[in-house]
N, C-alpha and C. Protein backbone atom coordinates (compact mmCIF):
# COMPACT_ATOMS: atom_id res chain seq x y z
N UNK A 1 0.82 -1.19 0.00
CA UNK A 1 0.00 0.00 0.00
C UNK A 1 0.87 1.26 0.00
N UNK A 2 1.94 1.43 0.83
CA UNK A 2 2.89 1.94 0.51
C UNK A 2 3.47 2.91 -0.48
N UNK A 3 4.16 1.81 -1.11
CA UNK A 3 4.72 1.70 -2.12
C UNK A 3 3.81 2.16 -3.53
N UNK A 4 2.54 2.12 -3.76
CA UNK A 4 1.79 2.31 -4.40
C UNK A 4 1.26 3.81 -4.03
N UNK A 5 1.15 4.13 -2.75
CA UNK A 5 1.06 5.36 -2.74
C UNK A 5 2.47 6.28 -3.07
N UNK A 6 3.69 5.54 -2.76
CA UNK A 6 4.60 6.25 -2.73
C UNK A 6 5.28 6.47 -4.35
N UNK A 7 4.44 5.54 -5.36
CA UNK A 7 4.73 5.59 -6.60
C UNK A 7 3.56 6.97 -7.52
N UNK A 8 2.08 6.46 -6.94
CA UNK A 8 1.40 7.99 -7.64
C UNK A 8 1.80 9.08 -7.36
N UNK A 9 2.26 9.56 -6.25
CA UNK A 9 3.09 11.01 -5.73
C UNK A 9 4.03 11.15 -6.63
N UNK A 10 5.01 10.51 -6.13
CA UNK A 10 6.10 10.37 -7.54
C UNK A 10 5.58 10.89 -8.87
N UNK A 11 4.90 10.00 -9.41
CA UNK A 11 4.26 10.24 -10.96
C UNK A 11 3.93 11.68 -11.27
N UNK A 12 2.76 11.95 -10.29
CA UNK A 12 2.41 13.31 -10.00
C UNK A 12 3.06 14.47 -10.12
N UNK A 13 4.54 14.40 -9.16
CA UNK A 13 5.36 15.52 -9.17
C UNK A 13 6.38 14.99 -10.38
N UNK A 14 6.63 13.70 -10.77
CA UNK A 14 7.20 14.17 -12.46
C UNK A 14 6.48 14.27 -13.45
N UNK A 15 5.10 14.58 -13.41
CA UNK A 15 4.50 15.06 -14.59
C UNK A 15 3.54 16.77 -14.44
N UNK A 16 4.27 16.96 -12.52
CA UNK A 16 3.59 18.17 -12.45
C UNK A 16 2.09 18.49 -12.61
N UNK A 17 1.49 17.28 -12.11
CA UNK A 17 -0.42 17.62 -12.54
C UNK A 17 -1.18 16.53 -12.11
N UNK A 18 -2.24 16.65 -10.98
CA UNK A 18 -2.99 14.82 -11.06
C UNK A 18 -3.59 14.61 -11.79
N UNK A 19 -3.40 13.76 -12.19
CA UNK A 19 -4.01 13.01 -13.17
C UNK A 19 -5.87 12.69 -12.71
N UNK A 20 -6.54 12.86 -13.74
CA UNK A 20 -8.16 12.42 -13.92
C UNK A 20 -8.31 10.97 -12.79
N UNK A 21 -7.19 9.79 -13.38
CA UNK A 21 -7.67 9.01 -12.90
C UNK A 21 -7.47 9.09 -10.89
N UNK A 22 -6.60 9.92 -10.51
CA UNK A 22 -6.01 9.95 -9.03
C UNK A 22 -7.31 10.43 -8.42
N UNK A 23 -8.30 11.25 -9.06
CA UNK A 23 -8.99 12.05 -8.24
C UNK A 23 -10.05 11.51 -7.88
N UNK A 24 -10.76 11.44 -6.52
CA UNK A 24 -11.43 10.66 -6.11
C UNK A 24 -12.62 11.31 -5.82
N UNK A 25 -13.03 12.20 -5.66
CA UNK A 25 -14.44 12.60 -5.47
C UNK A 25 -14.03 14.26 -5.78
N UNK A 26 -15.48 15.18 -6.02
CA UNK A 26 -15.85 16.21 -6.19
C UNK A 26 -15.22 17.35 -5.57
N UNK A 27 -14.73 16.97 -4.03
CA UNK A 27 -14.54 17.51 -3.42
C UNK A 27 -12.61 18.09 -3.85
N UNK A 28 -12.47 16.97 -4.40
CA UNK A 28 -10.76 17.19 -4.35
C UNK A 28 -10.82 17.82 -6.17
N UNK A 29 -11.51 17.34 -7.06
CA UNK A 29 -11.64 17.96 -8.15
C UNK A 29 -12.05 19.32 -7.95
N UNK A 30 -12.53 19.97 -7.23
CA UNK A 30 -13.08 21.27 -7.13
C UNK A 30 -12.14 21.88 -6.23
N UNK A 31 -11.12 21.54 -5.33
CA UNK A 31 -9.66 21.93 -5.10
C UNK A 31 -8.75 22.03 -6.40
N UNK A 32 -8.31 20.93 -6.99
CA UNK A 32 -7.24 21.13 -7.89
C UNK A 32 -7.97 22.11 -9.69
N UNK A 33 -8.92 22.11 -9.30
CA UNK A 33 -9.39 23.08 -10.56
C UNK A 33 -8.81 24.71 -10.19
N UNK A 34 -8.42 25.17 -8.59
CA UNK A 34 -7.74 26.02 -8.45
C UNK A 34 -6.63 26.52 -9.01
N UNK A 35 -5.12 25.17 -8.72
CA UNK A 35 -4.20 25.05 -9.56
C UNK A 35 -4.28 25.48 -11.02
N UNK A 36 -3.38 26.21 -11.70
CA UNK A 36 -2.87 26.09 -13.11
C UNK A 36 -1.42 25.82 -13.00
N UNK A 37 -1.21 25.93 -14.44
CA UNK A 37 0.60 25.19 -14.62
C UNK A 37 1.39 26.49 -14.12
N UNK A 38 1.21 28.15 -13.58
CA UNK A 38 2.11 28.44 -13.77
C UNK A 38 2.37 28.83 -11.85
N UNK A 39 1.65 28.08 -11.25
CA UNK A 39 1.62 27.96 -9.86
C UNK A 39 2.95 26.69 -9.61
N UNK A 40 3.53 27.34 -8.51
CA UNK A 40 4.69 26.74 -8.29
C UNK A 40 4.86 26.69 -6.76
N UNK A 41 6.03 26.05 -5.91
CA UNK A 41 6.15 26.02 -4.87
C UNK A 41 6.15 27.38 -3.87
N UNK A 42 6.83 28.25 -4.90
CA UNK A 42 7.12 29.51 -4.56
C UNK A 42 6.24 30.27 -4.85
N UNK A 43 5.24 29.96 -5.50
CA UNK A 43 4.07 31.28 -6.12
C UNK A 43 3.02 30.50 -6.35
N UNK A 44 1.88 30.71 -5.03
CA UNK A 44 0.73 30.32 -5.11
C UNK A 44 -0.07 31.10 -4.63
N UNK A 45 -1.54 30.64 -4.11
CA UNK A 45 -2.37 31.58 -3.81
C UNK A 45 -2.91 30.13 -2.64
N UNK A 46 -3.19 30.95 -1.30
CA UNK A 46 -3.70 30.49 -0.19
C UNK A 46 -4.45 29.51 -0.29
N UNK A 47 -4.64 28.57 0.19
CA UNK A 47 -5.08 27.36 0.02
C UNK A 47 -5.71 26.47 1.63
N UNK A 48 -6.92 26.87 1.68
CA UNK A 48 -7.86 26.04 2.63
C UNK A 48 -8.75 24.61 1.96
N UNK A 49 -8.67 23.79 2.48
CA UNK A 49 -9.28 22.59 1.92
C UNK A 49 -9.24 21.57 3.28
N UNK A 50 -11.00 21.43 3.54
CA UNK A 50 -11.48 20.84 3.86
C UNK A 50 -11.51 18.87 3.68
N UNK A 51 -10.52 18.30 4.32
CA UNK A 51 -10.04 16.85 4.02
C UNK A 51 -11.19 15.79 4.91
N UNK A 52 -11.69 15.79 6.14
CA UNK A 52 -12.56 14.91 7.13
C UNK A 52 -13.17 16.22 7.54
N UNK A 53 -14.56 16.08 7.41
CA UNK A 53 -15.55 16.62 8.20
C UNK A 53 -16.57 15.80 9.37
N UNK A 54 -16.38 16.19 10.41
CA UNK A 54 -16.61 15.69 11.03
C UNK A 54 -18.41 15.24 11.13
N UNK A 55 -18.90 16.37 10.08
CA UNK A 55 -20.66 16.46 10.24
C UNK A 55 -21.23 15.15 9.02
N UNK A 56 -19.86 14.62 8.45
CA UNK A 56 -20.46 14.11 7.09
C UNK A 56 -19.54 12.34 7.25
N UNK A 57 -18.01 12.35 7.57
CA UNK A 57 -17.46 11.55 7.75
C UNK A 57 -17.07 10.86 8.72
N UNK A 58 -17.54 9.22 8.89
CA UNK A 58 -17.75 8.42 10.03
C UNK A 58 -16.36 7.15 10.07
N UNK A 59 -15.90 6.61 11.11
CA UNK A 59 -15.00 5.75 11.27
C UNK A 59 -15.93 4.72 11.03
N UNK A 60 -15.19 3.28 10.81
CA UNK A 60 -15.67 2.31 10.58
C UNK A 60 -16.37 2.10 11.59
N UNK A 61 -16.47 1.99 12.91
CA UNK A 61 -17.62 2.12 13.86
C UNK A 61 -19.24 2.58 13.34
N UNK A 62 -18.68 3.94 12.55
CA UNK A 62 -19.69 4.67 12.68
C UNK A 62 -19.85 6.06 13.20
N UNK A 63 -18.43 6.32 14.49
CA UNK A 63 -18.75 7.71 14.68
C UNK A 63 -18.38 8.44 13.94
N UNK A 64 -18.30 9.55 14.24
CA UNK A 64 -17.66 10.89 13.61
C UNK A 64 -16.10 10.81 13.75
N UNK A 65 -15.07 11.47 12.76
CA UNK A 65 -14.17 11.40 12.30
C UNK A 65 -13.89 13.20 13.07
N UNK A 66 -12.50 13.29 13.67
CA UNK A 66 -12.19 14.42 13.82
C UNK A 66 -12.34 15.50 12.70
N UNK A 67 -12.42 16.90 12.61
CA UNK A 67 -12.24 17.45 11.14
C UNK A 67 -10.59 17.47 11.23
N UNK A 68 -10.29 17.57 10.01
CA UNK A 68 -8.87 17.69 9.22
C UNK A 68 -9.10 18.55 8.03
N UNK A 69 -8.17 19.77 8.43
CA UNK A 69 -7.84 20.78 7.11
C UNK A 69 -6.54 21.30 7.29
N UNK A 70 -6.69 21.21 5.64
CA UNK A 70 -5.13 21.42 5.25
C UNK A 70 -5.21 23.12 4.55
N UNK A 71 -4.10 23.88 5.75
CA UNK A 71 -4.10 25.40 5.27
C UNK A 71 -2.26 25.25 4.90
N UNK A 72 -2.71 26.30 3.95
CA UNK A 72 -1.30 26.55 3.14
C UNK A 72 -1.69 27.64 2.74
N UNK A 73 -0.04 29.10 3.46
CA UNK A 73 -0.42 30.05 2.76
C UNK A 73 -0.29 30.27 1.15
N UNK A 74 -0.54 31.56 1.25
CA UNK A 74 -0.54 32.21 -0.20
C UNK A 74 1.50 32.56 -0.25
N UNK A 75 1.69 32.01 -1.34
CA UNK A 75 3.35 32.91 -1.37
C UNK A 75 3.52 33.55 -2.80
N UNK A 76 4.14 34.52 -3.05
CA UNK A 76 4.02 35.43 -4.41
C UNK A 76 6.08 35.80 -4.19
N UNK A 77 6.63 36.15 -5.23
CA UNK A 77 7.68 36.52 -5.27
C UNK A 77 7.25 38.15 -5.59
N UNK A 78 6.40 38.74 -5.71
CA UNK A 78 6.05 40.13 -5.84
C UNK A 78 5.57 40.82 -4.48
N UNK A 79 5.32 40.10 -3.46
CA UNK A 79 4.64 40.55 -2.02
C UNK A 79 5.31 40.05 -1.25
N UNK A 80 5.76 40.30 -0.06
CA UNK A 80 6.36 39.94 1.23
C UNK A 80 5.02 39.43 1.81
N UNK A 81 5.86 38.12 2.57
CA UNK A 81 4.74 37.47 3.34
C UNK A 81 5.25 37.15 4.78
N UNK A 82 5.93 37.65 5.08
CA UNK A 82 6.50 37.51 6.52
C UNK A 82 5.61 38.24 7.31
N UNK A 83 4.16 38.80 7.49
CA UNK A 83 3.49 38.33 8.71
C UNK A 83 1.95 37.60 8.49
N UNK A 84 2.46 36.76 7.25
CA UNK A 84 0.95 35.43 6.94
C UNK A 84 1.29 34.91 7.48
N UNK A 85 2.64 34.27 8.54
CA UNK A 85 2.92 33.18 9.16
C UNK A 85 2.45 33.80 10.25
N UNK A 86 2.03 34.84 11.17
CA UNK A 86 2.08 35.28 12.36
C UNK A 86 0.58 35.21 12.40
N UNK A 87 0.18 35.35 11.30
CA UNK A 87 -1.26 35.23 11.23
C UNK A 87 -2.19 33.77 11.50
N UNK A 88 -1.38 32.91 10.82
CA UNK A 88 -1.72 31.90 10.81
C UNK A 88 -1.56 30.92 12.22
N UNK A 89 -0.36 31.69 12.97
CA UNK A 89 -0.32 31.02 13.84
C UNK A 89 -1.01 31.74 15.23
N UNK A 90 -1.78 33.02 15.29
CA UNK A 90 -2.78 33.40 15.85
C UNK A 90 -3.75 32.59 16.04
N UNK A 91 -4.40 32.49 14.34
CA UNK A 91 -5.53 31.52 14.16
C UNK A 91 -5.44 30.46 14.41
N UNK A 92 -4.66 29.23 14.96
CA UNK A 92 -3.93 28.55 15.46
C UNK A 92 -4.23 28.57 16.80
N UNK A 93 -3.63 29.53 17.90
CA UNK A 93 -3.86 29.12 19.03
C UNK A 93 -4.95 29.78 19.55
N UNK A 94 -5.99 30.12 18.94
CA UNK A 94 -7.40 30.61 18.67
C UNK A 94 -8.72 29.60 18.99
N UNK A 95 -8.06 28.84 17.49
CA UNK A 95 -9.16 27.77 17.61
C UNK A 95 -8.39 26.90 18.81
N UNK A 96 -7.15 26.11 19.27
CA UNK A 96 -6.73 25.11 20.44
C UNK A 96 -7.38 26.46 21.79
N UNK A 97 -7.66 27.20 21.55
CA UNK A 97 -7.84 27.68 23.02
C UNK A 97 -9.73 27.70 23.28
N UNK A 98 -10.51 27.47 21.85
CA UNK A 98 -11.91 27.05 22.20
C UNK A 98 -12.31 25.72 21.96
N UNK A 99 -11.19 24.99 21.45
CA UNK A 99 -11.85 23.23 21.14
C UNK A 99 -10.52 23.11 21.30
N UNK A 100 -10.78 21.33 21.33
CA UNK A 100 -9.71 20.04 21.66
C UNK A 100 -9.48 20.11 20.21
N UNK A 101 -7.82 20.58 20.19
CA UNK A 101 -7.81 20.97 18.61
C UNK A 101 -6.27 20.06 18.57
N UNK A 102 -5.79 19.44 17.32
CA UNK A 102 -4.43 18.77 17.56
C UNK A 102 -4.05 19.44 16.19
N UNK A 103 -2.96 20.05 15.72
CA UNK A 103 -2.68 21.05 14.99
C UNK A 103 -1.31 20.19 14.35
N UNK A 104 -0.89 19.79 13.60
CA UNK A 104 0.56 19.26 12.84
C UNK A 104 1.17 19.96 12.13
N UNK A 105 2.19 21.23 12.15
CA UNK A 105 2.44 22.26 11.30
C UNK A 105 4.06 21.17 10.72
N UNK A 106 3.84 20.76 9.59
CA UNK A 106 4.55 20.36 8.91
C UNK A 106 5.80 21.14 8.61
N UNK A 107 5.83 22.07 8.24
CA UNK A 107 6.98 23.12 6.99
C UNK A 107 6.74 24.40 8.03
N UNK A 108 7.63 25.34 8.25
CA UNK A 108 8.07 26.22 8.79
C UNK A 108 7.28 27.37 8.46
N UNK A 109 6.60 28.08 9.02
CA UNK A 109 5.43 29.15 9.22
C UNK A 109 6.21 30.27 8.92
């Protein structure tokens, strides 16, 4: 399972685009219709996307699934963005200070 995931990623970033067949529901097609080709690591535009909702998606049990969203700022080589990270991490200890919130900041704010 792995390995199969670790091969479509791959594919993906050497052909720069997902492919029709990777995309799995509406929800992620109506994310990557955002993307065009001349968006890059360095020059994008802010990016909220809704991954587990908790009002719609259930564990194999049956209950509710924590929510999970994936924020990524906006970065431009024409604008300084050195206080979207200060921002983000406001909003951050915002929401952990009104809900049981578990936060994973991957890449450096």
């Amino acid at each position: 399972m792995y390995e199969a995931m670790k091969e479509r990623i791959e594919n993906v970033l050497s052909e720069g685009k997902v492919g029709e067949e990777l995309i799995t529901g509406d929800g992620a097609r109506q994310a990557l219709r955002r993307w065009t080709l001349n968006f890059t690591r360095d020059n994008h535009p802010p990016v909220i996307q809704v991954l587990v909702d908790n009002s719609r998606d259930r564990d194999a049990n049956g209950d509710p699934m924590p929510n999970l969203i994936y924020v990524s700022r906006g970065k431009s080589h024409t604008e300084p963005h050195n206080f979207k990270a200060g921002a983000l991490n406001a909003l951050a200890k915002t929401l952990i200070g009104l809900h049981s919130i578990f936060i994973n900041k991957v890449s450096k704010f």
